[in-house]
PDB file of N, CA and C in Angstrom:
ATOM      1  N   UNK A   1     -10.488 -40.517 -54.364  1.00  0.00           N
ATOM      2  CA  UNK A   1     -10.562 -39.347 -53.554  1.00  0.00           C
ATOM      3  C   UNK A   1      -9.264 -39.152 -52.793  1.00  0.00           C
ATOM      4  N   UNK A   2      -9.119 -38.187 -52.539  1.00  0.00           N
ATOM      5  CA  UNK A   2      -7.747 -37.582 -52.323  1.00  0.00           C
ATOM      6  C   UNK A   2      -8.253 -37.291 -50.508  1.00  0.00           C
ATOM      7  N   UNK A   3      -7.020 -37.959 -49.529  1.00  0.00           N
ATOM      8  CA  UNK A   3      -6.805 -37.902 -48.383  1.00  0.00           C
ATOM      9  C   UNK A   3      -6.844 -36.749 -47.914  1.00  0.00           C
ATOM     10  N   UNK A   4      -7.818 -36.139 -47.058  1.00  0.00           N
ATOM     11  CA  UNK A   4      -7.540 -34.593 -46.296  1.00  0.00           C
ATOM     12  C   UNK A   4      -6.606 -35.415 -44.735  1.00  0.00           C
ATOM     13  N   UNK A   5      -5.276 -34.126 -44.809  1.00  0.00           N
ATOM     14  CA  UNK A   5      -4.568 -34.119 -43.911  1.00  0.00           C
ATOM     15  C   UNK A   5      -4.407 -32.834 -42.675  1.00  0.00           C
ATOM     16  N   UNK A   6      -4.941 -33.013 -41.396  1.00  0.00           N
ATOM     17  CA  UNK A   6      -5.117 -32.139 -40.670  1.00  0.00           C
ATOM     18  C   UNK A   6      -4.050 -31.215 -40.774  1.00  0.00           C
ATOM     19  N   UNK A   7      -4.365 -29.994 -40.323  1.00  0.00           N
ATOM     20  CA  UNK A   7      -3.469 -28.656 -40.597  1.00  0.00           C
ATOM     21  C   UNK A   7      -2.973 -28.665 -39.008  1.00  0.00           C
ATOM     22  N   UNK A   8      -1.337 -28.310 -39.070  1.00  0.00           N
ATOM     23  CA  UNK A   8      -0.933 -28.080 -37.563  1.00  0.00           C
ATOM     24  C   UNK A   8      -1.230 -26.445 -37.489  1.00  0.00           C
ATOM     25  N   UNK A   9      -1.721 -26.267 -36.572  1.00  0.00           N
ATOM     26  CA  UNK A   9      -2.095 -24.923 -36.368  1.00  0.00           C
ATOM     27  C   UNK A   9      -0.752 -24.524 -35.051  1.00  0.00           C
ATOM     28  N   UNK A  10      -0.093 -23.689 -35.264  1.00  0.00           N
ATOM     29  CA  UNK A  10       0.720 -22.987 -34.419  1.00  0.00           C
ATOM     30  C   UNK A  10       0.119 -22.354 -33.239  1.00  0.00           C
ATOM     31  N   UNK A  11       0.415 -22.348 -32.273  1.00  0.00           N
ATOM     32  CA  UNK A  11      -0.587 -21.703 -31.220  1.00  0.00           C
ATOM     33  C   UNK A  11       0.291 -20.785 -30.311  1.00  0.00           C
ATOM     34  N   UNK A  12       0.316 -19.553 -30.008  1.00  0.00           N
ATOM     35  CA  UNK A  12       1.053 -18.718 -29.412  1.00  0.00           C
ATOM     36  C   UNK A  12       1.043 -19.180 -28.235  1.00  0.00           C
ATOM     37  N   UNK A  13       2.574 -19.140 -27.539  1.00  0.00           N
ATOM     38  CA  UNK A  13       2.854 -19.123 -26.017  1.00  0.00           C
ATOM     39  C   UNK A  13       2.313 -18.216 -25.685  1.00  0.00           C
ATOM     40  N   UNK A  14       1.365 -18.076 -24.101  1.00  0.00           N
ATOM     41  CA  UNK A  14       1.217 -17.237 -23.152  1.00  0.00           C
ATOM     42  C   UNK A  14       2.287 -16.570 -22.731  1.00  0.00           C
ATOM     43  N   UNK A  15       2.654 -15.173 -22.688  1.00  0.00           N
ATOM     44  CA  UNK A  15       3.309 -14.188 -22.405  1.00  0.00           C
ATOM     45  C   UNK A  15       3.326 -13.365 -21.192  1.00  0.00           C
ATOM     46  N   UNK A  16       4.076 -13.037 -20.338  1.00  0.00           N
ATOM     47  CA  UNK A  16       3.782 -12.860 -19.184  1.00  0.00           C
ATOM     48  C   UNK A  16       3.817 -11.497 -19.207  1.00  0.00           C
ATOM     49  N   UNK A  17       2.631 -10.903 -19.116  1.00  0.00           N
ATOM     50  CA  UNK A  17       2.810  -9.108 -19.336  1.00  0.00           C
ATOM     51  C   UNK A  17       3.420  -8.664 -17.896  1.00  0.00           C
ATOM     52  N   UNK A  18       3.104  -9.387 -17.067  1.00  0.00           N
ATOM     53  CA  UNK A  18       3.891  -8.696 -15.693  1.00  0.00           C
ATOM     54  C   UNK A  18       4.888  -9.200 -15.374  1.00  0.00           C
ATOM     55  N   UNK A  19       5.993  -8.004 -15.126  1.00  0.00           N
ATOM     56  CA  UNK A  19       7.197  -7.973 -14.781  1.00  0.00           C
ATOM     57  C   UNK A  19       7.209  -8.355 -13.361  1.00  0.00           C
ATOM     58  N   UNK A  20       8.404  -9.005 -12.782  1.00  0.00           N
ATOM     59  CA  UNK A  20       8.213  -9.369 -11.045  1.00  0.00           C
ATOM     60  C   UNK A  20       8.294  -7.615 -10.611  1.00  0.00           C
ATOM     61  N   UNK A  21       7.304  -7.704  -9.193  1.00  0.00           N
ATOM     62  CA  UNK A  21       7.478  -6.413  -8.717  1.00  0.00           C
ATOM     63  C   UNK A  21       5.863  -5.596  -9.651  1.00  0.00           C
ATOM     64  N   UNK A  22       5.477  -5.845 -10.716  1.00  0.00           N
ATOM     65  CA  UNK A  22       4.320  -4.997 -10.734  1.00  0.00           C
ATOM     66  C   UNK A  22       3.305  -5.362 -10.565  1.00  0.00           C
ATOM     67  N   UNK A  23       2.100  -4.504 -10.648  1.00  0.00           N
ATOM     68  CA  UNK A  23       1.124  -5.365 -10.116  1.00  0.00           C
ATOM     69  C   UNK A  23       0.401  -4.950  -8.534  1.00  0.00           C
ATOM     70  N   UNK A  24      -0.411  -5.750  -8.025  1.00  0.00           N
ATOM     71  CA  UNK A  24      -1.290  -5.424  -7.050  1.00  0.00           C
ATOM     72  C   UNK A  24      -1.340  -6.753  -6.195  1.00  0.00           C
ATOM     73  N   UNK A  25      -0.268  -7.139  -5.427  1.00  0.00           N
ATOM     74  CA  UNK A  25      -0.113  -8.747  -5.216  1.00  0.00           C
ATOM     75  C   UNK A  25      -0.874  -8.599  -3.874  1.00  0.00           C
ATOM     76  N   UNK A  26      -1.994  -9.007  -3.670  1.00  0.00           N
ATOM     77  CA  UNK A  26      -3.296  -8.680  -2.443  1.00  0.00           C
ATOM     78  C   UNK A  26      -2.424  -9.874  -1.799  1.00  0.00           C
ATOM     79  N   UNK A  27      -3.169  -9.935  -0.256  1.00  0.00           N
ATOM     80  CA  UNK A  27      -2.649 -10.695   0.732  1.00  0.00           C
ATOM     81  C   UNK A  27      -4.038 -10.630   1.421  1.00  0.00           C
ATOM     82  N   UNK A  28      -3.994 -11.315   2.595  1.00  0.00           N
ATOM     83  CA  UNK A  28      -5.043 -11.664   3.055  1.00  0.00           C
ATOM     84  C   UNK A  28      -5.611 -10.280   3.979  1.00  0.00           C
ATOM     85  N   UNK A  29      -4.197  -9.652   4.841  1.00  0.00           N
ATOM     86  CA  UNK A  29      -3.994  -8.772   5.511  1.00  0.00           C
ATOM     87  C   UNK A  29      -4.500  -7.527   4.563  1.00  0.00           C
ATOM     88  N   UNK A  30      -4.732  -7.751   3.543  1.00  0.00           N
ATOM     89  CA  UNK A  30      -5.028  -6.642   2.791  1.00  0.00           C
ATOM     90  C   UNK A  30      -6.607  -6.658   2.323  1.00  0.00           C
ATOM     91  N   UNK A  31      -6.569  -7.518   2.512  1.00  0.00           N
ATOM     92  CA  UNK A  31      -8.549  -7.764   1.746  1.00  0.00           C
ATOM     93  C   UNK A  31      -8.794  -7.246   3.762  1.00  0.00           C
ATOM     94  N   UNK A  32      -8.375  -7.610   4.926  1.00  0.00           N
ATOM     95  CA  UNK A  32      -9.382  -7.436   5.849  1.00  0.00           C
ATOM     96  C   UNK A  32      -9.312  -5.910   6.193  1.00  0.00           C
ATOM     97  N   UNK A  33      -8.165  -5.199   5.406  1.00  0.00           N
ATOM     98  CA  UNK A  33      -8.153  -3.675   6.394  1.00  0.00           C
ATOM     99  C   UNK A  33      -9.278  -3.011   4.730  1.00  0.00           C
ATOM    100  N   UNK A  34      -9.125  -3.778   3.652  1.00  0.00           N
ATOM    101  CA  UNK A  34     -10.355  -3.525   2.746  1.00  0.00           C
ATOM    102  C   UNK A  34     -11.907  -3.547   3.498  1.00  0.00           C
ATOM    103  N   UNK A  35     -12.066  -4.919   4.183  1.00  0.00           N
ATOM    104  CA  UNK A  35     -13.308  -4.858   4.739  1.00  0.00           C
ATOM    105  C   UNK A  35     -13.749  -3.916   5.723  1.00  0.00           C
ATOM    106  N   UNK A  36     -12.413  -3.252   6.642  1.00  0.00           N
ATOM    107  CA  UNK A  36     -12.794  -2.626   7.846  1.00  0.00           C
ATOM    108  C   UNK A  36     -13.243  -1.270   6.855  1.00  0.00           C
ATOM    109  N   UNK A  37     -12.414  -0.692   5.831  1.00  0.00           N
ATOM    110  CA  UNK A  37     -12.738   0.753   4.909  1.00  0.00           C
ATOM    111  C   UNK A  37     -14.310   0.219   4.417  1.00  0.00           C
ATOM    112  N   UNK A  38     -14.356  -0.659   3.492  1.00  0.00           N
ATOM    113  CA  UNK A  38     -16.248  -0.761   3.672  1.00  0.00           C
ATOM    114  C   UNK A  38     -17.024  -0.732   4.736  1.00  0.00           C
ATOM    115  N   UNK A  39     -16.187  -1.562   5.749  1.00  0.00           N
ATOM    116  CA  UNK A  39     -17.406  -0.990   7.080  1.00  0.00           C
ATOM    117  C   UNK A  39     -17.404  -0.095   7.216  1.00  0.00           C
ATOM    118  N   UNK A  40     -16.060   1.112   7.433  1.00  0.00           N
ATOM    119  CA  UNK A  40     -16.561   2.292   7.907  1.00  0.00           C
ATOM    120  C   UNK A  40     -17.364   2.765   6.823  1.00  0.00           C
ATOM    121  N   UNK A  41     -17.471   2.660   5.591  1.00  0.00           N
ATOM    122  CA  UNK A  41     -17.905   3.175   4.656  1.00  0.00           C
ATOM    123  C   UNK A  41     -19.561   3.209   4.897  1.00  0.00           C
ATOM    124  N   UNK A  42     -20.019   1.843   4.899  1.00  0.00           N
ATOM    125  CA  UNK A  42     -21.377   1.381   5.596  1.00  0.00           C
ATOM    126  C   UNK A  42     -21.888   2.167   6.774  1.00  0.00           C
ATOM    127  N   UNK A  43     -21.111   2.162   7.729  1.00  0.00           N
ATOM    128  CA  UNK A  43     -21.548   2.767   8.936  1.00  0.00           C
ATOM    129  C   UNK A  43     -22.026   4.508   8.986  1.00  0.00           C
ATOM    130  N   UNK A  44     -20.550   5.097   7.985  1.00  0.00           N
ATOM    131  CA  UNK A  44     -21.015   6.336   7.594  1.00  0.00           C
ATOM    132  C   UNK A  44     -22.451   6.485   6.888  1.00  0.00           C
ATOM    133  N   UNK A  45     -22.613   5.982   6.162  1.00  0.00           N
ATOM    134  CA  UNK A  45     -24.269   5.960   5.271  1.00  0.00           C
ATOM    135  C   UNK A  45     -24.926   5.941   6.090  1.00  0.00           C
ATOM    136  N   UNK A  46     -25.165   5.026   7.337  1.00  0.00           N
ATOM    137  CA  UNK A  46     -26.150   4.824   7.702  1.00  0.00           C
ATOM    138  C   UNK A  46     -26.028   5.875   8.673  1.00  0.00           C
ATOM    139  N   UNK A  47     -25.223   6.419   9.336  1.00  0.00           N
ATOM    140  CA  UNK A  47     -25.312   7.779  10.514  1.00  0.00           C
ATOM    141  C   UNK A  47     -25.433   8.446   9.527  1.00  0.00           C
ATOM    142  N   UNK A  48     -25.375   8.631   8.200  1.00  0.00           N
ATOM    143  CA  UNK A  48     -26.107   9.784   7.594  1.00  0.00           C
ATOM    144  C   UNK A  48     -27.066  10.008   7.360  1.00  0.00           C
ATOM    145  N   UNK A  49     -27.806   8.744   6.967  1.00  0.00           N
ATOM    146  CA  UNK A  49     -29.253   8.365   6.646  1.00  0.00           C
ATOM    147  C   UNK A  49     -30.178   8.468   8.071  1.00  0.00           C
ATOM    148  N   UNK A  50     -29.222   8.692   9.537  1.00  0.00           N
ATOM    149  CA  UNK A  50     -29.332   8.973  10.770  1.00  0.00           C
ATOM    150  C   UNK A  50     -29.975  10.546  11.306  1.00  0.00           C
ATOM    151  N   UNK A  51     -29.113  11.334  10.509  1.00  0.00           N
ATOM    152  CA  UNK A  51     -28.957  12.901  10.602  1.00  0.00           C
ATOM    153  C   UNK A  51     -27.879  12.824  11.096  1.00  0.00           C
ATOM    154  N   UNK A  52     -26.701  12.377  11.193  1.00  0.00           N
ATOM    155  CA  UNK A  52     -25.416  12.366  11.752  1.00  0.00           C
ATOM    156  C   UNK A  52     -25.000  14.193  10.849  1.00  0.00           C
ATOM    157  N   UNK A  53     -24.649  15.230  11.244  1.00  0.00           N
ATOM    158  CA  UNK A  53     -23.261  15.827  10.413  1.00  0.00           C
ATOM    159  C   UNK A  53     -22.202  15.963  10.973  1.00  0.00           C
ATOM    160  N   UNK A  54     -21.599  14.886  12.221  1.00  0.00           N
ATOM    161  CA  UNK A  54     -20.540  15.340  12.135  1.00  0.00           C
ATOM    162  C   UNK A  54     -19.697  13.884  12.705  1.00  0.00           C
ATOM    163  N   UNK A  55     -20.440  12.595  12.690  1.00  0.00           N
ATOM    164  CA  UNK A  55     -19.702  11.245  12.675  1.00  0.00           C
ATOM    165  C   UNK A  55     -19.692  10.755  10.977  1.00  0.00           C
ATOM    166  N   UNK A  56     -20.704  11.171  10.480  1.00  0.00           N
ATOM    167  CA  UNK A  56     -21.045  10.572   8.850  1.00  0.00           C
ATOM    168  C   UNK A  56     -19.739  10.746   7.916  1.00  0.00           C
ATOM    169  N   UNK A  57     -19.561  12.010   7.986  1.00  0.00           N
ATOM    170  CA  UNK A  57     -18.251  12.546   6.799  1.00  0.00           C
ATOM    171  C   UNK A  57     -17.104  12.152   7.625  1.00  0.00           C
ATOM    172  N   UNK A  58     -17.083  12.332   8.752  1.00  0.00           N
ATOM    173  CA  UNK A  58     -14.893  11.404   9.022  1.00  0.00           C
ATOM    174  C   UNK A  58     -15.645  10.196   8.789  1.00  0.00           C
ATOM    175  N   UNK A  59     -16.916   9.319   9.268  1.00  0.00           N
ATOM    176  CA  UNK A  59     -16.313   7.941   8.643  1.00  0.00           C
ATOM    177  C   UNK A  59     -16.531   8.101   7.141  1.00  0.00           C
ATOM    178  N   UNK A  60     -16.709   8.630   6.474  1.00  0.00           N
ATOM    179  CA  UNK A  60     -17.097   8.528   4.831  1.00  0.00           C
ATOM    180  C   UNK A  60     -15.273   9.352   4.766  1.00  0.00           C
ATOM    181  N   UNK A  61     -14.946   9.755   4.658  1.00  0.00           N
ATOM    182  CA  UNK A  61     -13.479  10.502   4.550  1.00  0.00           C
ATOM    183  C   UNK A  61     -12.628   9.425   4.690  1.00  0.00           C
ATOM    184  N   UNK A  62     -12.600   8.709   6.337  1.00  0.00           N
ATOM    185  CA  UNK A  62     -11.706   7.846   6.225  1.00  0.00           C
ATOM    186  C   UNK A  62     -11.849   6.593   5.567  1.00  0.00           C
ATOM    187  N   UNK A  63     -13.342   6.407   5.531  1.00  0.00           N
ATOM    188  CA  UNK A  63     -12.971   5.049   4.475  1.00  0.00           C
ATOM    189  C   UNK A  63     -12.915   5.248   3.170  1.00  0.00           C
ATOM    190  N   UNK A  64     -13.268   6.250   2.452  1.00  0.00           N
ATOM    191  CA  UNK A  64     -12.434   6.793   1.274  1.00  0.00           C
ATOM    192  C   UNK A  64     -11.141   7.176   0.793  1.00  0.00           C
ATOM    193  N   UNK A  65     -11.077   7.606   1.888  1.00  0.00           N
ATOM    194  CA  UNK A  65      -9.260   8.580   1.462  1.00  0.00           C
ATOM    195  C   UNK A  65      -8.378   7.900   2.424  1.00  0.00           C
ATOM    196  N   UNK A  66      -8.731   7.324   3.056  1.00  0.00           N
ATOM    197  CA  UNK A  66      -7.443   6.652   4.031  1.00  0.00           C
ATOM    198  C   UNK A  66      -7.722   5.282   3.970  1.00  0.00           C
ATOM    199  N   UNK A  67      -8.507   4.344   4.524  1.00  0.00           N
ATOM    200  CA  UNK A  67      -8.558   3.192   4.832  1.00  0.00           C
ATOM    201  C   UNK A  67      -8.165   1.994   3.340  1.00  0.00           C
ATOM    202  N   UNK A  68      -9.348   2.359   2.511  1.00  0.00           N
ATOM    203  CA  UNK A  68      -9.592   2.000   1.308  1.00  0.00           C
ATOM    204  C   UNK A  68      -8.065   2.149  -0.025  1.00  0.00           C
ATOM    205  N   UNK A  69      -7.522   3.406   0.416  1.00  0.00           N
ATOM    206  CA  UNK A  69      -6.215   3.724  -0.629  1.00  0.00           C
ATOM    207  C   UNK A  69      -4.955   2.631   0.239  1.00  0.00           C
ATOM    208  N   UNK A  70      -5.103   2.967   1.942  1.00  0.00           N
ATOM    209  CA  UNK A  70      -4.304   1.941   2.663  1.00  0.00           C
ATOM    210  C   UNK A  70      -4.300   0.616   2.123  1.00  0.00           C
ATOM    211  N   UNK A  71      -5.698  -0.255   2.250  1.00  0.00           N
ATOM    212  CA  UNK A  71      -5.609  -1.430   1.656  1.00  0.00           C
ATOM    213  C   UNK A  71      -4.717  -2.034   0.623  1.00  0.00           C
ATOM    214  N   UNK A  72      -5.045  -0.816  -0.741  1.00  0.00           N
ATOM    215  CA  UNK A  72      -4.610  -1.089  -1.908  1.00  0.00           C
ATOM    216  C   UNK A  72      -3.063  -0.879  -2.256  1.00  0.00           C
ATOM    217  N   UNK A  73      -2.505  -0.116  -1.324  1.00  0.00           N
ATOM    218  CA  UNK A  73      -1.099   0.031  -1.689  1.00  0.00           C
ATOM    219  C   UNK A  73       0.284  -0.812  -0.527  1.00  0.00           C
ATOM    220  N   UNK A  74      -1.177  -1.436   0.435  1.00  0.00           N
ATOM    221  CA  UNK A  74      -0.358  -1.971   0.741  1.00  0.00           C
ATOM    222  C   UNK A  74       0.607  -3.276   1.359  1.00  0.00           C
ATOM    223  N   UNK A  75       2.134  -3.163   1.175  1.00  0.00           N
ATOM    224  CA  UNK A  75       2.671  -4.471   1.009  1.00  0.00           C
ATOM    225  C   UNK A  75       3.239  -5.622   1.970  1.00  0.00           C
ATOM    226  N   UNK A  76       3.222  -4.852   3.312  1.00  0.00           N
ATOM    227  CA  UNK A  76       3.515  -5.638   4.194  1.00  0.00           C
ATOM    228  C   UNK A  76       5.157  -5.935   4.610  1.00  0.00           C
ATOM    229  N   UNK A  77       5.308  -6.827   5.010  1.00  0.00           N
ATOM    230  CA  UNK A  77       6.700  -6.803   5.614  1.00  0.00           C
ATOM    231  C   UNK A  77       7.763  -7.901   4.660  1.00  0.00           C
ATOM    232  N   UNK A  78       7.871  -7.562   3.426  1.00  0.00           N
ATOM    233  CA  UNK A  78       7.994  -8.452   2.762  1.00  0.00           C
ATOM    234  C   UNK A  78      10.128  -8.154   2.259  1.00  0.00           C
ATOM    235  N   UNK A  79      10.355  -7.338   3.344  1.00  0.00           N
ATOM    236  CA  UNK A  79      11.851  -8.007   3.131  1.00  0.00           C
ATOM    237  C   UNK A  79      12.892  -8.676   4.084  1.00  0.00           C
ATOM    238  N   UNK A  80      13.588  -9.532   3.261  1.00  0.00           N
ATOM    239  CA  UNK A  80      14.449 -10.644   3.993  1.00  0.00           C
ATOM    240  C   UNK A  80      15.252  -9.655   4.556  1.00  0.00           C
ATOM    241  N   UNK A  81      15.370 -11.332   6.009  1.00  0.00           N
ATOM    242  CA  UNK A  81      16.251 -10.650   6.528  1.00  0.00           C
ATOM    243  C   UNK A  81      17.710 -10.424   6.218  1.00  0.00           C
ATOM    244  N   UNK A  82      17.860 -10.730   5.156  1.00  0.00           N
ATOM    245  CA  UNK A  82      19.215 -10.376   4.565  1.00  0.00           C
ATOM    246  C   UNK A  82      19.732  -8.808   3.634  1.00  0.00           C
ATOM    247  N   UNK A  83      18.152  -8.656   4.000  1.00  0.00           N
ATOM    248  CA  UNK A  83      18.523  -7.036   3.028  1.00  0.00           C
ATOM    249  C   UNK A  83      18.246  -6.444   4.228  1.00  0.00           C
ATOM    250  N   UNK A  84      17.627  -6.430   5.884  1.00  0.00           N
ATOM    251  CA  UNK A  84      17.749  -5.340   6.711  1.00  0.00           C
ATOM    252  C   UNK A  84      19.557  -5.351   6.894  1.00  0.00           C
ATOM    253  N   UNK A  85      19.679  -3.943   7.638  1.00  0.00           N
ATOM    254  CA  UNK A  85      21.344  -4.124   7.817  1.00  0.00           C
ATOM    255  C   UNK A  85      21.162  -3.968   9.429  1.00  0.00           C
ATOM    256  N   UNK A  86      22.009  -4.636  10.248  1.00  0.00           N
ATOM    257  CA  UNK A  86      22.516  -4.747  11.055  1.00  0.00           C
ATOM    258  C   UNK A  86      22.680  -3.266  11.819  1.00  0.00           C
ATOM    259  N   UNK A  87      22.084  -3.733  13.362  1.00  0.00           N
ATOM    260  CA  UNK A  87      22.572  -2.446  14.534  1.00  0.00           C
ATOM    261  C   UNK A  87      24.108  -1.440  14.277  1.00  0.00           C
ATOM    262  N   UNK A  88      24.917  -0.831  14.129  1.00  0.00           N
ATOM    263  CA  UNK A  88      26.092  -0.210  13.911  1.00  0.00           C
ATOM    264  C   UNK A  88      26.604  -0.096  12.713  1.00  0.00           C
ATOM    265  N   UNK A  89      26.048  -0.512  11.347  1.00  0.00           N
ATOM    266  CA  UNK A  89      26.233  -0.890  10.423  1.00  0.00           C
ATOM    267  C   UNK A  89      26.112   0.381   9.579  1.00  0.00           C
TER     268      UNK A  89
END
């Protein structure tokens, strides 16, 4: 009988689809102004489920269109101090 010899199977390197800079790089500061847009989000429901018409929709507005888009876009204070320029500069 004739020896079976395992096959090397080639296996692709992992590829890094993201370029530095793209992407959605969350921070901690960013998940909590997330939580405050669900609270308001929460709070609106429930002054609606209240008879609220006129606290329900700004908090449903702002934690839709402001709080919630805030979270997600944003990056914080993330440049050195070698790229601010200098007072007179």
């Amino acid at each position: 009988m004739a020896k079976l010899e395992p096959k090397m199977v080639a296996r692709a390197k992992p590829t890094q689809s993201k370029a530095k800079g793209e992407g959605l790089p969350f921070t901690r500061k960013n998940y909590y102004i997330l939580l405050a847009g669900l609270a308001a989000i929460i709070v609106g429901y429930i002054s609606l489920a209240m008879g609220s018409i006129t606290l329900a929709p700004i908090l449903l507005v702002l934690g839709y269109c402001v709080i919630v888009p805030v979270a997600i876009l944003y990056r914080g204070g993330d440049t050195a101090p070698s790229e601010q320029s200098a007072p007179g500069e």
